[in-house]
N, C-alpha and C. Protein backbone atom coordinates (compact mmCIF):
# COMPACT_ATOMS: atom_id res chain seq x y z
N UNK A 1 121.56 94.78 68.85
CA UNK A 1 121.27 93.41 69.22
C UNK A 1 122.56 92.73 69.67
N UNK A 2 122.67 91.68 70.57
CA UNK A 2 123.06 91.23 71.22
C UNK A 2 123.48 89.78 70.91
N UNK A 3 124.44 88.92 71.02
CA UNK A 3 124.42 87.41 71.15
C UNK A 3 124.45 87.25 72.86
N UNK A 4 123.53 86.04 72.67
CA UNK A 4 123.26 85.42 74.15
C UNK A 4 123.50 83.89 73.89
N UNK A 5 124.37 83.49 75.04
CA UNK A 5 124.53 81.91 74.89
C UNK A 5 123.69 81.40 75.89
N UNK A 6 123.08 80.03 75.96
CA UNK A 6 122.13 79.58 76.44
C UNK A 6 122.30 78.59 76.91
N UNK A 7 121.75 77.98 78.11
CA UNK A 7 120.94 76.65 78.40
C UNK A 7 119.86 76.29 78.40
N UNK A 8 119.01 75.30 77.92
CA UNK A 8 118.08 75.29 78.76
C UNK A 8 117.16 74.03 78.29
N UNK A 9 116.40 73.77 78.75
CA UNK A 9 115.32 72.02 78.55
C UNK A 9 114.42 72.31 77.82
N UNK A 10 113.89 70.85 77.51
CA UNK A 10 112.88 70.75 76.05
C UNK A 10 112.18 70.27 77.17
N UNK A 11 110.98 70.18 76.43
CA UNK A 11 109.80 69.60 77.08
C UNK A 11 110.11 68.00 77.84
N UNK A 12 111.16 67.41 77.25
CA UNK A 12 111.66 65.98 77.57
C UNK A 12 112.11 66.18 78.73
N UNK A 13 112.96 67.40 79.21
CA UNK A 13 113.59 67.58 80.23
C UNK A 13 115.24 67.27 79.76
N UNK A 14 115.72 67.33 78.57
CA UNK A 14 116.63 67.57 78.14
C UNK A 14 117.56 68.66 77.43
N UNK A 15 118.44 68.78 78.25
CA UNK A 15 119.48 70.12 77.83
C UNK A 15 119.74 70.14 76.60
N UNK A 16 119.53 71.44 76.22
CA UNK A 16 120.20 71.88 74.63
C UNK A 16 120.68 73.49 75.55
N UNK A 17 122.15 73.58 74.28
CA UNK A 17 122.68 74.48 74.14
C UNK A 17 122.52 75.31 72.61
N UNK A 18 122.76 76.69 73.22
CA UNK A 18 123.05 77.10 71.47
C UNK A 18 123.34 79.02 71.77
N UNK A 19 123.08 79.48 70.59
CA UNK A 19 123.32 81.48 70.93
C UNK A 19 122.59 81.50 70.07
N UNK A 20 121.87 82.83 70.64
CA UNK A 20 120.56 83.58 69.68
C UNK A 20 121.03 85.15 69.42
N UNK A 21 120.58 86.14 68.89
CA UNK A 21 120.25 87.30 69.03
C UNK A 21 118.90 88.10 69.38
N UNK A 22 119.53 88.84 70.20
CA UNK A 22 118.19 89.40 70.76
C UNK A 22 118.54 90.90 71.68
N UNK A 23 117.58 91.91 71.99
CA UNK A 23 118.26 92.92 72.45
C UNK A 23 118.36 93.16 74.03
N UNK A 24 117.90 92.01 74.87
CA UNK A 24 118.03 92.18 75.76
C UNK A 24 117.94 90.16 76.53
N UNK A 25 118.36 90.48 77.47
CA UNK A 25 118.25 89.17 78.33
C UNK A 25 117.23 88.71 78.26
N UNK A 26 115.85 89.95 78.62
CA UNK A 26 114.21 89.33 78.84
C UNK A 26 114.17 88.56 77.45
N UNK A 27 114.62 90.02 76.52
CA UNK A 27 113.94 89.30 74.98
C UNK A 27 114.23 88.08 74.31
N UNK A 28 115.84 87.72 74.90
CA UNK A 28 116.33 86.15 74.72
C UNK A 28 115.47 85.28 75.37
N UNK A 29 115.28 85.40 76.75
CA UNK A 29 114.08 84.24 77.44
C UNK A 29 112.92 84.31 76.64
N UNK A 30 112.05 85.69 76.00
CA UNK A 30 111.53 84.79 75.67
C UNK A 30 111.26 84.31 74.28
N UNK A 31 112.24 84.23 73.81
CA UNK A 31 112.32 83.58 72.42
C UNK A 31 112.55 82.37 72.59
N UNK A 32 113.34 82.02 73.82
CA UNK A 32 113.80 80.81 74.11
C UNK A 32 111.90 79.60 74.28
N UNK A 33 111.15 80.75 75.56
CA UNK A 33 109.71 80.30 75.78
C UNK A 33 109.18 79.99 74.95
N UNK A 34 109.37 81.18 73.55
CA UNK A 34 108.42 80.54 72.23
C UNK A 34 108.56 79.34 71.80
N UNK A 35 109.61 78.75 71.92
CA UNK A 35 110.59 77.85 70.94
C UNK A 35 109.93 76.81 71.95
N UNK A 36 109.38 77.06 73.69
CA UNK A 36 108.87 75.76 73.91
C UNK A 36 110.44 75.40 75.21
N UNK A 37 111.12 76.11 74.87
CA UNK A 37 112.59 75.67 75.58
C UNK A 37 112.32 76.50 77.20
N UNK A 38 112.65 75.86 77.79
CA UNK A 38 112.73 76.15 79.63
C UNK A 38 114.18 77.14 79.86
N UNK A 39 114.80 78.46 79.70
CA UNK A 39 116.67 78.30 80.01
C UNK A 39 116.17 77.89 81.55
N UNK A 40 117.91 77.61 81.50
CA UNK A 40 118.39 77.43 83.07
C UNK A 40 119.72 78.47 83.28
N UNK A 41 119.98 78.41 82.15
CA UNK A 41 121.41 79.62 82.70
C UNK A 41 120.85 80.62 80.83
N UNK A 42 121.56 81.80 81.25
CA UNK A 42 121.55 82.65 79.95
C UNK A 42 122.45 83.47 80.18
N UNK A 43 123.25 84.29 79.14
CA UNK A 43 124.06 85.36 79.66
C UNK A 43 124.80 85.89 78.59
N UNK A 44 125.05 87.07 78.35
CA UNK A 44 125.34 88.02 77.24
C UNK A 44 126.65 87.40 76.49
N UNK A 45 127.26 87.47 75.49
CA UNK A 45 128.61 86.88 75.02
C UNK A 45 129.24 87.96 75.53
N UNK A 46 130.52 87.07 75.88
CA UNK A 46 131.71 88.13 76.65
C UNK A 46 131.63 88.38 77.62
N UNK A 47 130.83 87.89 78.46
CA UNK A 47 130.64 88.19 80.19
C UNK A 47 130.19 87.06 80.52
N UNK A 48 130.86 86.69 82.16
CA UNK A 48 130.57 85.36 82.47
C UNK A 48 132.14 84.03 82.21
N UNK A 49 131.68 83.44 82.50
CA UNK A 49 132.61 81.98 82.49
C UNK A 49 131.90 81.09 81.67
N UNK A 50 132.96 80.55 80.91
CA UNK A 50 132.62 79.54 79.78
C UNK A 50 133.00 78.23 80.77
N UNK A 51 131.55 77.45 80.40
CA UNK A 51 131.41 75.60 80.67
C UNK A 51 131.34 75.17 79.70
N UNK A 52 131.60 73.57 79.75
CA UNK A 52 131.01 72.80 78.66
C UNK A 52 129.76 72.34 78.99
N UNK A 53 128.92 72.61 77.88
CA UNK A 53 127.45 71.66 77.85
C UNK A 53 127.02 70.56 77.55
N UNK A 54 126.04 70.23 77.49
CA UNK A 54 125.96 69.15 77.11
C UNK A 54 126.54 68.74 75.20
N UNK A 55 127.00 67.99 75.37
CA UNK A 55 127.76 67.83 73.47
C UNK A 55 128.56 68.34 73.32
N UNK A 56 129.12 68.84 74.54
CA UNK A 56 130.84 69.43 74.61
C UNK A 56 131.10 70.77 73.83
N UNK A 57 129.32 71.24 74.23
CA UNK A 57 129.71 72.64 72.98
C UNK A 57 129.69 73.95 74.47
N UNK A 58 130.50 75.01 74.29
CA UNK A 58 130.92 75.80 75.16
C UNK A 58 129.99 76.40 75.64
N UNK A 59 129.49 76.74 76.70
CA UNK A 59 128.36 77.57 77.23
C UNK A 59 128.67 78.68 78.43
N UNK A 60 128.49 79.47 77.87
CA UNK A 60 129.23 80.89 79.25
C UNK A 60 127.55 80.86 80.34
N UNK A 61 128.24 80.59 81.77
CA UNK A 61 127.13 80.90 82.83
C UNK A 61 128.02 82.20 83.04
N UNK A 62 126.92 82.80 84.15
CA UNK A 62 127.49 84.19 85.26
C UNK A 62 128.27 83.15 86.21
N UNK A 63 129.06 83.51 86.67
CA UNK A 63 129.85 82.96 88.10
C UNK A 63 129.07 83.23 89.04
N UNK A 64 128.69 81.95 90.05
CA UNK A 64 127.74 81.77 90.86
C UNK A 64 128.80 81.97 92.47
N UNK A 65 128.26 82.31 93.58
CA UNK A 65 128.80 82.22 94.72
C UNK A 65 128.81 80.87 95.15
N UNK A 66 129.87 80.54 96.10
CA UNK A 66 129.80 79.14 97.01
C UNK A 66 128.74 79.26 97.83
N UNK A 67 128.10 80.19 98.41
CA UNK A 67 127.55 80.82 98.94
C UNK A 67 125.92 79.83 98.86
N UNK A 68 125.22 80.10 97.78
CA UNK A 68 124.32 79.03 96.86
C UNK A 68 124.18 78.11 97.28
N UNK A 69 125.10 77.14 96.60
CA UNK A 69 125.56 75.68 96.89
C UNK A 69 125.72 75.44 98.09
N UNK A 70 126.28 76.35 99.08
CA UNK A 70 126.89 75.15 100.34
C UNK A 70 125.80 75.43 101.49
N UNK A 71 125.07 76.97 100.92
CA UNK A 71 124.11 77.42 102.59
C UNK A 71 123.15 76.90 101.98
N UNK A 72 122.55 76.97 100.77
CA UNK A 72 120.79 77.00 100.56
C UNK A 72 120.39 75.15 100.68
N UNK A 73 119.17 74.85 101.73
CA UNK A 73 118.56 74.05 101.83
C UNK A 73 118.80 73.75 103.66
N UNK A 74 119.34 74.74 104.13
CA UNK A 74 119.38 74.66 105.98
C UNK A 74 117.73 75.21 106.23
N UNK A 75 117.93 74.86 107.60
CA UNK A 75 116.77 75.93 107.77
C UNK A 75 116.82 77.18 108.49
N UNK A 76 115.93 77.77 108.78
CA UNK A 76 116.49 79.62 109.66
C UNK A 76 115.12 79.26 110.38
N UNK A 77 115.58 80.68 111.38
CA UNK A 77 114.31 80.81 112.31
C UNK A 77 113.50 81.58 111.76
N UNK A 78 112.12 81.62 112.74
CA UNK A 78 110.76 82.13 112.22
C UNK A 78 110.55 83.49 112.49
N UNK A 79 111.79 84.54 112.93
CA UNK A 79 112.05 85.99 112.93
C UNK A 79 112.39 86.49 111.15
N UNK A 80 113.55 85.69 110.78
CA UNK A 80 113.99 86.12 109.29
C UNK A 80 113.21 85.91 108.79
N UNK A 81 112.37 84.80 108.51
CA UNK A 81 111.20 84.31 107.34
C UNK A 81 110.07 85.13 107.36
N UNK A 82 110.16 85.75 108.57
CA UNK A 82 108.91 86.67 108.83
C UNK A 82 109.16 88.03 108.16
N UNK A 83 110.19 88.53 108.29
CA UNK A 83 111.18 90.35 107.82
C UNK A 83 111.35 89.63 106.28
N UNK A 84 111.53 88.73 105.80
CA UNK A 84 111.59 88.54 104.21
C UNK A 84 110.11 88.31 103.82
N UNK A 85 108.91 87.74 104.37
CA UNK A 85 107.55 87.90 103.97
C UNK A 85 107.19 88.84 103.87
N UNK A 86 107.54 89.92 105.05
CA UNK A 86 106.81 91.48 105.06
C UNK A 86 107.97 92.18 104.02
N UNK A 87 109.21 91.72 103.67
CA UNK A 87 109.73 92.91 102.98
C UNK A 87 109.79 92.57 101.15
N UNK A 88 108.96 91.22 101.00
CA UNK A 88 108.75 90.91 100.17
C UNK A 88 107.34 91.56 99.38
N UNK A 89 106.41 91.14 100.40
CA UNK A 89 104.96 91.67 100.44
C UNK A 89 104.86 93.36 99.79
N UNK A 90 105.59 94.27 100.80
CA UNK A 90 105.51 95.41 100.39
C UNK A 90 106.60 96.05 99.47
N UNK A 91 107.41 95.13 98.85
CA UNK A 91 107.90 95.32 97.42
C UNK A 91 107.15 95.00 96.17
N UNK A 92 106.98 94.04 96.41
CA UNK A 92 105.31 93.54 95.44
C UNK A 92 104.25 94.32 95.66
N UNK A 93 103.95 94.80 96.44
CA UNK A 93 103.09 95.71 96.61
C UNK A 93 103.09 96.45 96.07
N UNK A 94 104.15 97.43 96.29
CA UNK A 94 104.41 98.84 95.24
C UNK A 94 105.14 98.76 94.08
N UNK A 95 104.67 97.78 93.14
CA UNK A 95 104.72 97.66 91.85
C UNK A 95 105.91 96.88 91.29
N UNK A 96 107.02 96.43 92.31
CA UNK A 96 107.96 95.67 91.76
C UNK A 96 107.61 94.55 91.34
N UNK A 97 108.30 94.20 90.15
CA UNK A 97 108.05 92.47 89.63
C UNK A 97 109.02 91.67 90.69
N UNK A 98 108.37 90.17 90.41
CA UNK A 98 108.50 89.60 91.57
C UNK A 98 110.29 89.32 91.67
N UNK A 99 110.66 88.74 90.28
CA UNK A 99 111.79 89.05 90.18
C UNK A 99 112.88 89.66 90.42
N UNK A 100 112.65 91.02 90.39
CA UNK A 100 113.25 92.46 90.83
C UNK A 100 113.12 92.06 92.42
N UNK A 101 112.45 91.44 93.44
CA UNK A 101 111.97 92.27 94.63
C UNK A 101 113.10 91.02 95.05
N UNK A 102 113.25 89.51 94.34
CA UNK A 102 114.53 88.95 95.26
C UNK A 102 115.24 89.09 94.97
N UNK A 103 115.44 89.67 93.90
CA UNK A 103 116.81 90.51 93.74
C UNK A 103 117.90 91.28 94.92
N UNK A 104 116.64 92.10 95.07
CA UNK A 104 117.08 93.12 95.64
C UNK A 104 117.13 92.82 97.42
N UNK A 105 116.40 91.71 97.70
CA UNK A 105 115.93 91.26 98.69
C UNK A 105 117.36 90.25 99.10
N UNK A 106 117.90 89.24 98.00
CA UNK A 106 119.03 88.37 98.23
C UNK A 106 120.36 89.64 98.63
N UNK A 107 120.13 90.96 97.91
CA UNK A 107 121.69 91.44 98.01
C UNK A 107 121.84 92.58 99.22
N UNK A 108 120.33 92.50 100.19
CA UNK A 108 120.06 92.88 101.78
C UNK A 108 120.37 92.23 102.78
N UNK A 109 120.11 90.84 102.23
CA UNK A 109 119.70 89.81 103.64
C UNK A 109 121.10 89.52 104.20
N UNK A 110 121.23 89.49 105.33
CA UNK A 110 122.32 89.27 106.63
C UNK A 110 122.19 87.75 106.92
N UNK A 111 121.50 86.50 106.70
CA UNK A 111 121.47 85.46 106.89
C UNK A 111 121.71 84.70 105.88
N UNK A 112 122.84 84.18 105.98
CA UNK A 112 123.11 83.09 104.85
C UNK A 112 122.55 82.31 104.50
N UNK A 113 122.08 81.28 105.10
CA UNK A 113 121.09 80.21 104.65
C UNK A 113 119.56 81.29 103.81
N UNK A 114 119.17 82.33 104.04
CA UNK A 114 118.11 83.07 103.72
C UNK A 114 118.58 83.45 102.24
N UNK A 115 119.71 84.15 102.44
CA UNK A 115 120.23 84.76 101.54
C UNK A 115 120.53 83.89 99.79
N UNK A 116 121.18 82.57 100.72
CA UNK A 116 121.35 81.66 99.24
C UNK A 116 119.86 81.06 98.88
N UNK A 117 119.08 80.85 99.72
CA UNK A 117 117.78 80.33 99.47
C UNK A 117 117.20 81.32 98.60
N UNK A 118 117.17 82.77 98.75
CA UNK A 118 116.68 83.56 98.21
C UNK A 118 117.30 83.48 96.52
N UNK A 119 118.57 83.69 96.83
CA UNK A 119 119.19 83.65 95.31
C UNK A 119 118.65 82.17 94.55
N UNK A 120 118.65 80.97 94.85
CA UNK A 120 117.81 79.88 94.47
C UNK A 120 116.47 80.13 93.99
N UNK A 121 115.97 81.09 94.60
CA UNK A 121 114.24 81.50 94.00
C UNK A 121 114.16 82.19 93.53
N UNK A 122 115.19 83.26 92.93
CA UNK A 122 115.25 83.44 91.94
C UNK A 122 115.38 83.56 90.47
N UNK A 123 116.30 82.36 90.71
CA UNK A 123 116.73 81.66 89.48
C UNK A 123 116.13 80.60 89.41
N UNK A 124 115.59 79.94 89.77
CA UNK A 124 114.60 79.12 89.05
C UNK A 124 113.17 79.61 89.11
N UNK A 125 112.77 81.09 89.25
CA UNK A 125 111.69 81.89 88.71
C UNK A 125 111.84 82.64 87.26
N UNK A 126 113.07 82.59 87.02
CA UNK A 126 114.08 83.00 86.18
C UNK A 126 113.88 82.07 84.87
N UNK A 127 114.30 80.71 85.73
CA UNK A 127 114.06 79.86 84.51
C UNK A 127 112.45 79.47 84.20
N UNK A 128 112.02 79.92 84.60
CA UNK A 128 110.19 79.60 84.48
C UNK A 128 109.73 78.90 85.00
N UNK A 129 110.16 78.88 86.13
CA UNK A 129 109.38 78.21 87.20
C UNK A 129 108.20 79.34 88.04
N UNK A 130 107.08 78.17 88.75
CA UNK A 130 106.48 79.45 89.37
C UNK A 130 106.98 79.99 90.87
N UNK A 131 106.74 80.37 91.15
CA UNK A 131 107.40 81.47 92.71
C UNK A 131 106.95 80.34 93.50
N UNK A 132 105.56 79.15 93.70
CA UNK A 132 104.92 78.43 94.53
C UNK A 132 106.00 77.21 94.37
N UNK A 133 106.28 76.78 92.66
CA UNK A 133 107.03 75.79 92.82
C UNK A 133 108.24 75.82 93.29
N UNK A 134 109.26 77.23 93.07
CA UNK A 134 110.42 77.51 93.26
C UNK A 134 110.27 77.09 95.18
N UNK A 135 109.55 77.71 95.74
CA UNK A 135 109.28 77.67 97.43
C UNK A 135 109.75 76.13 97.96
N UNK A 136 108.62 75.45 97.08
CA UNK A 136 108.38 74.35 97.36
C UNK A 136 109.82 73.13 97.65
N UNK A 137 110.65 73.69 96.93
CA UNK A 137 112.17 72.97 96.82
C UNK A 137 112.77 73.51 98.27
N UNK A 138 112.14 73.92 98.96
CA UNK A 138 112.79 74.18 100.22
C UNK A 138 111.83 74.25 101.13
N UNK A 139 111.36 73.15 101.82
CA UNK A 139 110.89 72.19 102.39
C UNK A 139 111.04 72.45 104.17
N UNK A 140 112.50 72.62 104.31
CA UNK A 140 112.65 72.90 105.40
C UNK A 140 112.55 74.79 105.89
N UNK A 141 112.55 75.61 105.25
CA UNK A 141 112.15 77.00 105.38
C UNK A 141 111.01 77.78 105.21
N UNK A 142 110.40 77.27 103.90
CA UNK A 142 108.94 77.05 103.54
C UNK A 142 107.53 76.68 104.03
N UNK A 143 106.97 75.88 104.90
CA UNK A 143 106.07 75.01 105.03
C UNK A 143 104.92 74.70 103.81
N UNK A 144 104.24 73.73 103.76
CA UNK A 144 103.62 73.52 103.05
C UNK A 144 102.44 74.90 102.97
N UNK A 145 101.53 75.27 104.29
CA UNK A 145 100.71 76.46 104.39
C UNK A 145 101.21 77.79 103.60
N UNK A 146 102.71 77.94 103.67
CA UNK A 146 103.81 78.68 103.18
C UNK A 146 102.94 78.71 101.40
N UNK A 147 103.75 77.53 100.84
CA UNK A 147 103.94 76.73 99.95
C UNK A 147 102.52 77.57 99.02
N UNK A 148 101.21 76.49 99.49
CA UNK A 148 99.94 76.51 99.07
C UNK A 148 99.36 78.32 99.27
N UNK A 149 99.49 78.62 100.27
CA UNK A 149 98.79 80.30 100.71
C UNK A 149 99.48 80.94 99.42
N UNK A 150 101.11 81.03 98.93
CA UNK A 150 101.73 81.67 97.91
C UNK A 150 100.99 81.29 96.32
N UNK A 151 100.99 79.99 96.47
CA UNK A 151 99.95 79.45 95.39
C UNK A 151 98.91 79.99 94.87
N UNK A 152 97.82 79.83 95.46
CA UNK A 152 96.70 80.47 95.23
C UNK A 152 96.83 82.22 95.98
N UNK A 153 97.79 82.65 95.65
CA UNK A 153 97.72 84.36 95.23
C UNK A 153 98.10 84.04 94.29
N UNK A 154 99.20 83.50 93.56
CA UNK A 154 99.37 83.40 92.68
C UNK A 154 98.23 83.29 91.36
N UNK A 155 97.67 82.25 91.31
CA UNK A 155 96.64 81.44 90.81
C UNK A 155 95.22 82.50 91.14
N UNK A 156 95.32 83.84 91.99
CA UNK A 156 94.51 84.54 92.17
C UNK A 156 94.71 86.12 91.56
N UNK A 157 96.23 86.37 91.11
CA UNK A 157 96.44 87.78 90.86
C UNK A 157 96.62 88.34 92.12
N UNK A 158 96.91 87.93 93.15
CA UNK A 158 96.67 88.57 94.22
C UNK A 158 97.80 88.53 95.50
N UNK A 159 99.11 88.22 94.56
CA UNK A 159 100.10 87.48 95.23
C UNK A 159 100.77 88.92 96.77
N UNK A 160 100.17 89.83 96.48
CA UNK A 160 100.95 90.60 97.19
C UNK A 160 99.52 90.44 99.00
N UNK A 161 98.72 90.71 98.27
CA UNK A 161 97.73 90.09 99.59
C UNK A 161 98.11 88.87 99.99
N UNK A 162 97.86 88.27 99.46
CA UNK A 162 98.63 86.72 100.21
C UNK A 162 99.72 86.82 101.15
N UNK A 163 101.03 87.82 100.54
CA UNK A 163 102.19 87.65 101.22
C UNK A 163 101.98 88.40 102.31
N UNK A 164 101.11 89.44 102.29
CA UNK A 164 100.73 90.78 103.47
C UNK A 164 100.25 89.95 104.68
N UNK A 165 99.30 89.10 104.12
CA UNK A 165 98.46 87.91 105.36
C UNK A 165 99.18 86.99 105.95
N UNK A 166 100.47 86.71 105.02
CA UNK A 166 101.08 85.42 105.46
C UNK A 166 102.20 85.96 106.50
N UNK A 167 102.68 87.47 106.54
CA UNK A 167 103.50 88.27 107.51
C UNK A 167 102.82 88.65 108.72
N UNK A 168 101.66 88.63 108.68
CA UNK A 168 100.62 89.52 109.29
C UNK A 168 100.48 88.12 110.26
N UNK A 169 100.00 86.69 109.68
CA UNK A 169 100.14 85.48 110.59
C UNK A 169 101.45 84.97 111.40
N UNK A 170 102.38 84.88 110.46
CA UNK A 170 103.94 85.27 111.08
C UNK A 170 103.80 85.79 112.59
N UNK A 171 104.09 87.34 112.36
CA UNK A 171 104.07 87.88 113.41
C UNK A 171 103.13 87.63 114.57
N UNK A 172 101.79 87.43 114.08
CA UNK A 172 101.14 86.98 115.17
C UNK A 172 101.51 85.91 116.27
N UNK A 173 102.01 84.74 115.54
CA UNK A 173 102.25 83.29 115.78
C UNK A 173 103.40 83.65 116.74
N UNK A 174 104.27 84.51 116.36
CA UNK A 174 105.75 84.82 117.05
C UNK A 174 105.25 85.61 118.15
N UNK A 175 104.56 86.55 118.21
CA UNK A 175 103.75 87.21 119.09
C UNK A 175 103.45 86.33 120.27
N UNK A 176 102.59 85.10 119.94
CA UNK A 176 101.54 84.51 121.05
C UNK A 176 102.84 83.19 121.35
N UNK A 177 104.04 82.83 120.59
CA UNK A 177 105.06 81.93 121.06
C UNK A 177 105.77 82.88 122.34
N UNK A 178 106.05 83.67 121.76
CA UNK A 178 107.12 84.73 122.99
C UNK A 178 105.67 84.93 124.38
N UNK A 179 104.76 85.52 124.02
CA UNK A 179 103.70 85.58 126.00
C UNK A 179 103.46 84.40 126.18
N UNK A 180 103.45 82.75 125.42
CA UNK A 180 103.37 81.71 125.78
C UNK A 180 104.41 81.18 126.97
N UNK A 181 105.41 81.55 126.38
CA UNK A 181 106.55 81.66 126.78
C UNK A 181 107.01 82.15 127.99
N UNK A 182 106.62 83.18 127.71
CA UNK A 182 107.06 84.43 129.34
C UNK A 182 106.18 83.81 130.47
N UNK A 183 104.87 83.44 129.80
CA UNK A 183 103.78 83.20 130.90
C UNK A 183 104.03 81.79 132.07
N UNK A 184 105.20 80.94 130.82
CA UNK A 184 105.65 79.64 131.92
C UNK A 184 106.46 79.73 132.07
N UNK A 185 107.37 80.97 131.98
CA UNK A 185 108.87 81.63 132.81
C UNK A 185 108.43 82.31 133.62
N UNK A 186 107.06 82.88 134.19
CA UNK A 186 107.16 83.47 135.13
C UNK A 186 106.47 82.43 136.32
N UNK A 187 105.59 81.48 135.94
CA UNK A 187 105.31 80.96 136.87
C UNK A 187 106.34 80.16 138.15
């Protein structure tokens, strides 16, 4: 077993700090869940950077990139959003948790603004948020259709169909923009 130092909110929406034992990261979250507590940061003792928390008591986060902070909340074009729906879709698909798939998805992506957005949805899926609400904080990359279609897979068990349909419309849309296109460049 392990000490883990913590952040994270009460139902008030107020920060408490503190360290638990537990044998793994998951198993700290969710002791933290039982307790009713939201984390926002968690991380093993001895790894990581020590902050102060709230009440001036020491709290170790992971060291975050500038990366985060300065790209996530731009917007990107409707080529990347489309290659992260389909490469999302068929990671979820074949059995990855959703977690695992932006994982692995933030430490691929070639677009910065994508890339920190991605790392953003993860961590606040992390902290227990849902994947629909996490979306939703990014407004300008997202759309609402985005937003709601992710929702109800969610709310359906069915989140990997959803994302298959929502790539599958993507492409279409990009499809009939580009011969829209050509068709009043050639006239």
């Amino acid at each position: 077993m392990a000490n883990f130092q913590y952040s994270a909110l009460d139902a008030k929406g107020e920060q408490t700090t503190g360290v638990l034992s537990a044998g793994s990261e998951a198993e700290a979250i969710q002791q933290l869940r039982n307790q009713g507590l939201y984390p926002t940061q968690i991380v093993e003792e001895g790894k990581g950077k020590t902050i102060k928390g709230k009440g001036g008591k020491p709290v170790k986060v992971q060291k975050k990139g500038k990366t985060a902070k300065t790209k996530a909340g731009g917007s990107i074009k409707a080529k990347p959003l489309m290659i992260f729906t389909r490469q999302l879709a068929t990671l979820i698909d074949s059995g990855l948790p959703l977690l695992r798939s932006l994982t692995v998805l933030e430490k691929q992506e070639p677009n910065p603004v994508l890339k920190a957005t991605v790392a953003t949805l993860a961590e606040s899926v992390q902290g227990g948020s849902t994947f629909s609400e996490s979306l939703a904080q990014h407004p300008k990359i997202f759309n609402k259709l985005y937003v709601n279609m992710v929702k109800a897979g969610e709310l359906g068990g069915v989140l990997e169909v959803v994302l298959n349909r929502l790539a599958e419309y993507q492409e279409k849309a990009q499809k009939l923009k580009t011969r829209s296109f050509l068709r009043w460049f050639i006239r």
